[in-house]
N, C-alpha and C. Protein backbone atom coordinates (compact mmCIF):
# COMPACT_ATOMS: atom_id res chain seq x y z
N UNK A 1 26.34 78.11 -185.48
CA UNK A 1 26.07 78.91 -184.30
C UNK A 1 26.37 80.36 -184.64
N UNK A 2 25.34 81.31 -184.36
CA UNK A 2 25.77 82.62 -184.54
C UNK A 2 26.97 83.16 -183.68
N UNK A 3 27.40 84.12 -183.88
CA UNK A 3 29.15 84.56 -183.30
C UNK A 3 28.25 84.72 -181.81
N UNK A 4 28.95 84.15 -181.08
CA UNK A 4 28.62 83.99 -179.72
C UNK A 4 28.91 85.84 -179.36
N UNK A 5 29.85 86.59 -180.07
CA UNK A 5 30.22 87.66 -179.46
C UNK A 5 28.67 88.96 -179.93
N UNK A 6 27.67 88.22 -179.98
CA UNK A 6 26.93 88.66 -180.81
C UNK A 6 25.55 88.66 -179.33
N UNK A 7 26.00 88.14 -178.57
CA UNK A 7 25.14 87.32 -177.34
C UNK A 7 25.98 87.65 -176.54
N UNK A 8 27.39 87.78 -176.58
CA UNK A 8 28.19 88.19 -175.29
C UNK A 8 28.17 90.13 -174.92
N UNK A 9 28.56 90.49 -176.22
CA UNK A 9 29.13 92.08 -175.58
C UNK A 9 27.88 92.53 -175.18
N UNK A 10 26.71 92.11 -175.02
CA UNK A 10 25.56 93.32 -174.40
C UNK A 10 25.93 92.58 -173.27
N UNK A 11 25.90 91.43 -172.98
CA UNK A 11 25.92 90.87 -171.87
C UNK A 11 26.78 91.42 -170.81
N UNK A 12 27.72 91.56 -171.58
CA UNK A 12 29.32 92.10 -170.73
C UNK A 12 29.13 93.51 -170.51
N UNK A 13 29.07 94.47 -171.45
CA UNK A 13 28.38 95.77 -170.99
C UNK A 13 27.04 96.06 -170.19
N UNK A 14 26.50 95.21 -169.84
CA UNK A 14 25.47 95.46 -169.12
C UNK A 14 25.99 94.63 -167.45
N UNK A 15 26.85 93.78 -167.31
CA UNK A 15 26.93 93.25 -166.13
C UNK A 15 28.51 94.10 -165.69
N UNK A 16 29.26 94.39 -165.86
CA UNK A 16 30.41 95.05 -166.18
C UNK A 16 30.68 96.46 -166.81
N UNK A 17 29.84 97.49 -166.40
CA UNK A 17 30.25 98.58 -166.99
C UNK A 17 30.90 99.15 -166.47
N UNK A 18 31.50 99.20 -165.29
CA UNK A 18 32.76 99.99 -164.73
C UNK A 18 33.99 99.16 -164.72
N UNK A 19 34.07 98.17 -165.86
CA UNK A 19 35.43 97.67 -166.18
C UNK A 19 36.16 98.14 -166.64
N UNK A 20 36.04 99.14 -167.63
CA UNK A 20 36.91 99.46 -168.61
C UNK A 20 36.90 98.68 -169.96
N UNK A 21 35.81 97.75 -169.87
CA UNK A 21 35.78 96.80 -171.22
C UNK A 21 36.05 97.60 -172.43
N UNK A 22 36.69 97.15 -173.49
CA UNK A 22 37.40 97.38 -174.65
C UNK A 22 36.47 96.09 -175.56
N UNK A 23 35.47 96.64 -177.04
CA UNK A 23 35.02 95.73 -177.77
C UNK A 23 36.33 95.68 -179.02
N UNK A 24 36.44 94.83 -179.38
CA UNK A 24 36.92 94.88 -180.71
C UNK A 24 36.78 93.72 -181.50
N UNK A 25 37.61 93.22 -182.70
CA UNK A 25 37.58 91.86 -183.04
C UNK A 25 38.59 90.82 -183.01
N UNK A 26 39.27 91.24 -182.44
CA UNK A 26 40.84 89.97 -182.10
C UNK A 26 41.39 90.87 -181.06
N UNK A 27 41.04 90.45 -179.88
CA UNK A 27 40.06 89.89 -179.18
C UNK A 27 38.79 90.44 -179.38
N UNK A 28 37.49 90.14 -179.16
CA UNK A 28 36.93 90.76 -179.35
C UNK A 28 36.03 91.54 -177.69
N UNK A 29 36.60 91.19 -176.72
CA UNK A 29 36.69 91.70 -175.40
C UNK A 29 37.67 92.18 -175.09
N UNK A 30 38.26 93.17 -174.17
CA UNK A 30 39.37 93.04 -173.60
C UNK A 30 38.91 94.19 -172.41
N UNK A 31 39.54 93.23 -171.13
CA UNK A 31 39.35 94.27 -169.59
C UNK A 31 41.18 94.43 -169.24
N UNK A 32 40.87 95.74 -168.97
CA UNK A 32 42.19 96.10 -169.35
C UNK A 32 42.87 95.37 -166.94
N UNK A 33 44.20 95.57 -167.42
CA UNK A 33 44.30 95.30 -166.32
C UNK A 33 44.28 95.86 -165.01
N UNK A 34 44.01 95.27 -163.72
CA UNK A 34 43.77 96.55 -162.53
C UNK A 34 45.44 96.32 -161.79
N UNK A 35 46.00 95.35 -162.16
CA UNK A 35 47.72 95.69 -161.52
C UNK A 35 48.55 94.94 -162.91
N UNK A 36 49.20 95.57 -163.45
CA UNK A 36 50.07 95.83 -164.35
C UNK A 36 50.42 94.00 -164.54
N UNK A 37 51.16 93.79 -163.47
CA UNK A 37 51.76 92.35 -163.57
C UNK A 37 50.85 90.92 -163.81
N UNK A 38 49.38 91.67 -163.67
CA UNK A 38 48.39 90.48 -164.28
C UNK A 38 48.30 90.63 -165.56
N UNK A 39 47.72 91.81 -166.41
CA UNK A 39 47.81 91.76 -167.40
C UNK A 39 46.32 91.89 -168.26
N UNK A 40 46.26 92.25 -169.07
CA UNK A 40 44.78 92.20 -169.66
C UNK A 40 43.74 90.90 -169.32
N UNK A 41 42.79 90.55 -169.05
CA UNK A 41 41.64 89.77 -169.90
C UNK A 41 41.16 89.82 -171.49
N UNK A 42 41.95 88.71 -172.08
CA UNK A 42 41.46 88.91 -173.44
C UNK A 42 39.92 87.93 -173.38
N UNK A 43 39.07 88.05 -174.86
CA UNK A 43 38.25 86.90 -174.77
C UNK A 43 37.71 87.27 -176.29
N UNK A 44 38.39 86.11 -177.39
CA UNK A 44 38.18 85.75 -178.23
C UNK A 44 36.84 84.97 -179.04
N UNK A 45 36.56 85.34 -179.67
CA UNK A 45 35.30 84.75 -180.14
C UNK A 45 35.50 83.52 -181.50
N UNK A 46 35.63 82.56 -180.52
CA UNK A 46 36.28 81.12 -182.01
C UNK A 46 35.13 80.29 -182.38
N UNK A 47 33.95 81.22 -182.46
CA UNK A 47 33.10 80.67 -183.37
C UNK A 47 32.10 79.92 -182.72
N UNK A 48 32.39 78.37 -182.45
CA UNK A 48 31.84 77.39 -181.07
C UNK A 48 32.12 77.92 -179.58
N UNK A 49 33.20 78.29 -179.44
CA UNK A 49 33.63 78.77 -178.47
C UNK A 49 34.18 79.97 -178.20
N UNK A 50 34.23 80.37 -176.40
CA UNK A 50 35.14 81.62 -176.03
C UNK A 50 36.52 81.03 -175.53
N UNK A 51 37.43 81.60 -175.91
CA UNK A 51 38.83 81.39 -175.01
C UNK A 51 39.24 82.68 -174.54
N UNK A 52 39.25 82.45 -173.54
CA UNK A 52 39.73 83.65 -172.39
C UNK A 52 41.03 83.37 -172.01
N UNK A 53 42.05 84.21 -172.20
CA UNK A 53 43.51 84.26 -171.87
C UNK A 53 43.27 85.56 -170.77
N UNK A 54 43.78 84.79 -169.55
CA UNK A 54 43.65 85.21 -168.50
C UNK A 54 45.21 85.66 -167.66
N UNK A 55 45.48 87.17 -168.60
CA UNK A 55 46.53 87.77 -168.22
C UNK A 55 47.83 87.16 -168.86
N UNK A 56 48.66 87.28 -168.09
CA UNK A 56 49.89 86.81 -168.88
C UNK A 56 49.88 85.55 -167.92
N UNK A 57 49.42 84.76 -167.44
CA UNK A 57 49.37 83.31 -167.05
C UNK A 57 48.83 81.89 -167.94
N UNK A 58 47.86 81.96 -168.59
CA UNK A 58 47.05 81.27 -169.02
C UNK A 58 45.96 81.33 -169.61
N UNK A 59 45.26 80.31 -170.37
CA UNK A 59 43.86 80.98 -171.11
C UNK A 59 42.69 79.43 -170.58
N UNK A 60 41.52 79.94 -171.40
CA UNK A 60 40.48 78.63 -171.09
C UNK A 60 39.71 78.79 -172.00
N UNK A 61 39.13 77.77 -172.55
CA UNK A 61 38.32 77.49 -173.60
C UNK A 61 37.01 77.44 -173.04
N UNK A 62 35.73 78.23 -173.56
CA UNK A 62 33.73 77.76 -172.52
C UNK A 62 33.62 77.53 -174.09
N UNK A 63 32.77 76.44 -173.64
CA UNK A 63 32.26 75.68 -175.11
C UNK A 63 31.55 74.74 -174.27
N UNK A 64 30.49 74.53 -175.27
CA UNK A 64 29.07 73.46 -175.11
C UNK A 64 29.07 72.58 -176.31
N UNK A 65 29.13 71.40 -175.80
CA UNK A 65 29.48 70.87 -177.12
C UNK A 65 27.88 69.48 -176.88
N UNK A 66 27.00 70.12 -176.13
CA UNK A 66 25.80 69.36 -176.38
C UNK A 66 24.84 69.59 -177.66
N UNK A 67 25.00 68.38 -178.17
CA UNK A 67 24.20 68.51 -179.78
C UNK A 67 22.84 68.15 -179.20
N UNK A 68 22.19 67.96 -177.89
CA UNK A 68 20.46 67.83 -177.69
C UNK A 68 20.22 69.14 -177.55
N UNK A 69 21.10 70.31 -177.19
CA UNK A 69 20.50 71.32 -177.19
C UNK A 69 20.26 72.46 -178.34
N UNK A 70 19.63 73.11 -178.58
CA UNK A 70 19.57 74.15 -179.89
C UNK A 70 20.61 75.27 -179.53
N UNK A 71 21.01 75.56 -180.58
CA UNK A 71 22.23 76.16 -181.01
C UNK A 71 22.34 77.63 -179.73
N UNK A 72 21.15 78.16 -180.12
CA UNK A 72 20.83 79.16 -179.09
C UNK A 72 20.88 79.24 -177.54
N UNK A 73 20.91 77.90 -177.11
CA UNK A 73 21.03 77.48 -175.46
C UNK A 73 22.16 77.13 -175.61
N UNK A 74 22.70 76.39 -176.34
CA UNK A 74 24.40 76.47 -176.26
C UNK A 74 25.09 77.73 -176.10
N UNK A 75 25.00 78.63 -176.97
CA UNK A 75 25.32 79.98 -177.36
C UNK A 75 25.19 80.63 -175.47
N UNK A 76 24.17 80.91 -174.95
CA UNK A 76 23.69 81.08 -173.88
C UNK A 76 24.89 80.48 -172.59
N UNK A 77 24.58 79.08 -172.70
CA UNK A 77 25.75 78.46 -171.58
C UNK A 77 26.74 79.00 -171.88
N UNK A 78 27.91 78.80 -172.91
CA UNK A 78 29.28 79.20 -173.13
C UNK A 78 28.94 80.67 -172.45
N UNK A 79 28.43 81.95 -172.81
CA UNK A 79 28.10 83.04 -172.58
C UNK A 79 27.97 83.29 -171.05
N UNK A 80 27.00 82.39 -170.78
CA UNK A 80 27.03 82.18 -168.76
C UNK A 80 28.27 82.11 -168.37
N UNK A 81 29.05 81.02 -168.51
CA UNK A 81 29.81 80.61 -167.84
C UNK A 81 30.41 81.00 -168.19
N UNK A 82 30.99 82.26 -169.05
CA UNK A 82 32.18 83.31 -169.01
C UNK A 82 32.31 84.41 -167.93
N UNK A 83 30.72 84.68 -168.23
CA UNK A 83 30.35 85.69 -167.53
C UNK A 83 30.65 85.60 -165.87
N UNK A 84 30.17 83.83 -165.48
CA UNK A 84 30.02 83.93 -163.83
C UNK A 84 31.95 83.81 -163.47
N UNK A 85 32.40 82.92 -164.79
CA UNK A 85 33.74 83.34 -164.15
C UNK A 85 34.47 84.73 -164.22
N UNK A 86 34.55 85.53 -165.00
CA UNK A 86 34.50 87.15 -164.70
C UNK A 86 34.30 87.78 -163.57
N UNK A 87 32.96 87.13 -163.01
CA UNK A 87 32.18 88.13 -161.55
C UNK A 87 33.66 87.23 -160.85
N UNK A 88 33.96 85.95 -160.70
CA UNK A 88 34.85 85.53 -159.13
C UNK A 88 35.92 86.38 -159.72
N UNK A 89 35.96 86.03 -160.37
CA UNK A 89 37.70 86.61 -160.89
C UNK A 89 38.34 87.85 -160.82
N UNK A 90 36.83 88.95 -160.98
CA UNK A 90 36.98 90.16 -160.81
C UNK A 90 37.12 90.51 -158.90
N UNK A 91 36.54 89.44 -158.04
CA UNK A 91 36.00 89.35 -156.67
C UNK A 91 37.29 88.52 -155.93
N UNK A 92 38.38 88.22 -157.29
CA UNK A 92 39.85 88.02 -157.25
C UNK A 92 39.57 86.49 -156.39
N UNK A 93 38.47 85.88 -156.33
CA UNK A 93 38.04 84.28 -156.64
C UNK A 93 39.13 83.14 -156.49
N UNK A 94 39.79 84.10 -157.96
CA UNK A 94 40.70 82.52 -158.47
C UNK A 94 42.28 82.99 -158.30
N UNK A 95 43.05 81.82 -157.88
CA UNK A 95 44.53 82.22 -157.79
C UNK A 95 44.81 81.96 -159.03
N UNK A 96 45.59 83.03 -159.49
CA UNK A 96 46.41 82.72 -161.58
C UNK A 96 48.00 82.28 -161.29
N UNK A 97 48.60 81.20 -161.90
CA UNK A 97 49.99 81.28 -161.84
C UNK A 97 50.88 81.12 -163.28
N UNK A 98 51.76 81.09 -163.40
CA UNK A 98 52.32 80.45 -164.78
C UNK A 98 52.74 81.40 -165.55
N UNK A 99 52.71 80.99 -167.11
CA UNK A 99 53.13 81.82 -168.16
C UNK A 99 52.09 81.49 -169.18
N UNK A 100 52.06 81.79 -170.16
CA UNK A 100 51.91 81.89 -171.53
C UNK A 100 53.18 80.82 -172.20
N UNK A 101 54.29 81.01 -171.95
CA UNK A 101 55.07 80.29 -172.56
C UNK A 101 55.41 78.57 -172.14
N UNK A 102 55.33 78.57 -170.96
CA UNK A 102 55.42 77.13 -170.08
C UNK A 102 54.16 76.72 -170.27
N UNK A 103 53.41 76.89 -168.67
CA UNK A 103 52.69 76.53 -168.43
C UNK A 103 51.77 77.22 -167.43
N UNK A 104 50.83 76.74 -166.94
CA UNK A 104 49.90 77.61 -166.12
C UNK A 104 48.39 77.43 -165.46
N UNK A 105 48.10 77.97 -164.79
CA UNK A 105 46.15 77.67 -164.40
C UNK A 105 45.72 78.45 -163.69
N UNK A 106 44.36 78.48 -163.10
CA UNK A 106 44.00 79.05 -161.91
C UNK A 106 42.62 78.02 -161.21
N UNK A 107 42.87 78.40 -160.07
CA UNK A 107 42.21 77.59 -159.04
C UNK A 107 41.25 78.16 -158.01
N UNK A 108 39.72 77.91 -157.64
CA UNK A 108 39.57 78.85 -156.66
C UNK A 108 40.60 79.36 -155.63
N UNK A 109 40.19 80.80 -155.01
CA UNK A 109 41.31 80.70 -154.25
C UNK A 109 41.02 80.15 -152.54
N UNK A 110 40.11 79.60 -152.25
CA UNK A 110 39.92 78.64 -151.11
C UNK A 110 39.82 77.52 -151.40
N UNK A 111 40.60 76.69 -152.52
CA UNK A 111 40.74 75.50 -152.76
C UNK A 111 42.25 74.90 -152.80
N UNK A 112 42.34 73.91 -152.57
CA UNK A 112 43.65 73.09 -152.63
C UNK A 112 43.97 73.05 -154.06
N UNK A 113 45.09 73.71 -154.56
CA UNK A 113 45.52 73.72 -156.41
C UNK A 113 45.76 72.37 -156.68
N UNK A 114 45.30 72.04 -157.52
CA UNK A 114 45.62 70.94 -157.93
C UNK A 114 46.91 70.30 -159.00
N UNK A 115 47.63 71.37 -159.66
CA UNK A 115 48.65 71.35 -159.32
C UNK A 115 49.82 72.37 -158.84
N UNK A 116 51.29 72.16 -158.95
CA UNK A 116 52.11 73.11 -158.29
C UNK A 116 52.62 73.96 -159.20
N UNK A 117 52.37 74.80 -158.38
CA UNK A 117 52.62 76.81 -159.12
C UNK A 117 53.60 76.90 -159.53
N UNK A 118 53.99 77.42 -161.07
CA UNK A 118 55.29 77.77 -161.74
C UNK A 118 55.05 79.44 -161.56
N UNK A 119 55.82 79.86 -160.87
CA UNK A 119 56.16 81.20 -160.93
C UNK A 119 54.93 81.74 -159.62
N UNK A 120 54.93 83.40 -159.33
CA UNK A 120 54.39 83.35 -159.04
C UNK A 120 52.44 83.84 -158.58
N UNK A 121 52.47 83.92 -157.82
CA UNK A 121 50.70 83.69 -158.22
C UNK A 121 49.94 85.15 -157.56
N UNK A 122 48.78 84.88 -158.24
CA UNK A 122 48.36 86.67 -158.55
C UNK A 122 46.48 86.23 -158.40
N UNK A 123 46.43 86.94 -157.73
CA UNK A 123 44.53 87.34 -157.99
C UNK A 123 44.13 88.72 -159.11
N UNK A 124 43.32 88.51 -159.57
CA UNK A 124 42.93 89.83 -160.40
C UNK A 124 43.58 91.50 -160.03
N UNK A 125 43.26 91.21 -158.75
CA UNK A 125 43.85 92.74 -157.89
C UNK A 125 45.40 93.07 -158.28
N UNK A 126 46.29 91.66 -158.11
CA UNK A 126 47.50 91.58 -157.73
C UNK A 126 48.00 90.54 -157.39
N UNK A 127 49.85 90.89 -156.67
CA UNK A 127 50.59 89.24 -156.42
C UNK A 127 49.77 88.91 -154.96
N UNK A 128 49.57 87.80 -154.47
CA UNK A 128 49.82 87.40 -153.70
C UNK A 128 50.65 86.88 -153.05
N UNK A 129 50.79 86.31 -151.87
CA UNK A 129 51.79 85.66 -150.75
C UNK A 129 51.57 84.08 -150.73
């Protein structure tokens, strides 16, 4: 599969240009943060996949791991589905809780979490209540 980040950064600069996006290569994204205590958006390019470490809470792996499709529509999905989670996330979507060191997730934020929050919990903007 070609470097997915090869299919992502126009993508991201063209849907996201008043982020502040940062290209580089480890990470090879980075949106810097809009309240201090969330923390960057990183988003790594591991080849098959993106992993997005989402602030100082947690990260997530987009990967397509369908072998009926050609390499290029794979490439595409992982790429989508970074992207559409970005737009909620930026639209502060998803509740983030946790660490990096424990544990952690995020959940829409009009959904019942599925599980219980270590520490506490933050939308893109900021903490919440």
């Amino acid at each position: 599969m070609a470097m997915l980040a090869e299919v992502f950064i126009p993508k991201l600069r063209a849907k996201f240009p008043d982020r502040g996006l940062i290209v580089g290569t480890k990470p090879c994204a980075r949106f810097p943060a809009t309240h201090a205590d969330f923390g960057d958006i990183l988003i790594h390019d591991d080849g098959e996949e993106l992993t997005l470490e989402a602030g100082r809470f947690t990260h997530g792996h987009f990967s397509n791991w369908d072998a009926s499709l050609p390499l290029e529509q794979r490439a595409e999905s992982i790429v989508n589905a970074v992207i559409d989670f970005l737009e909620l996330a930026f639209a502060d979507g998803y509740v983030f809780w946790g660490s990096h060191d424990k544990s952690g997730g995020w959940h829409l934020r009009d959904a019942e979490p599925s599980a219980r929050f270590i520490g506490p919990a933050f939308v893109w903007s900021g903490p919440i209540a």
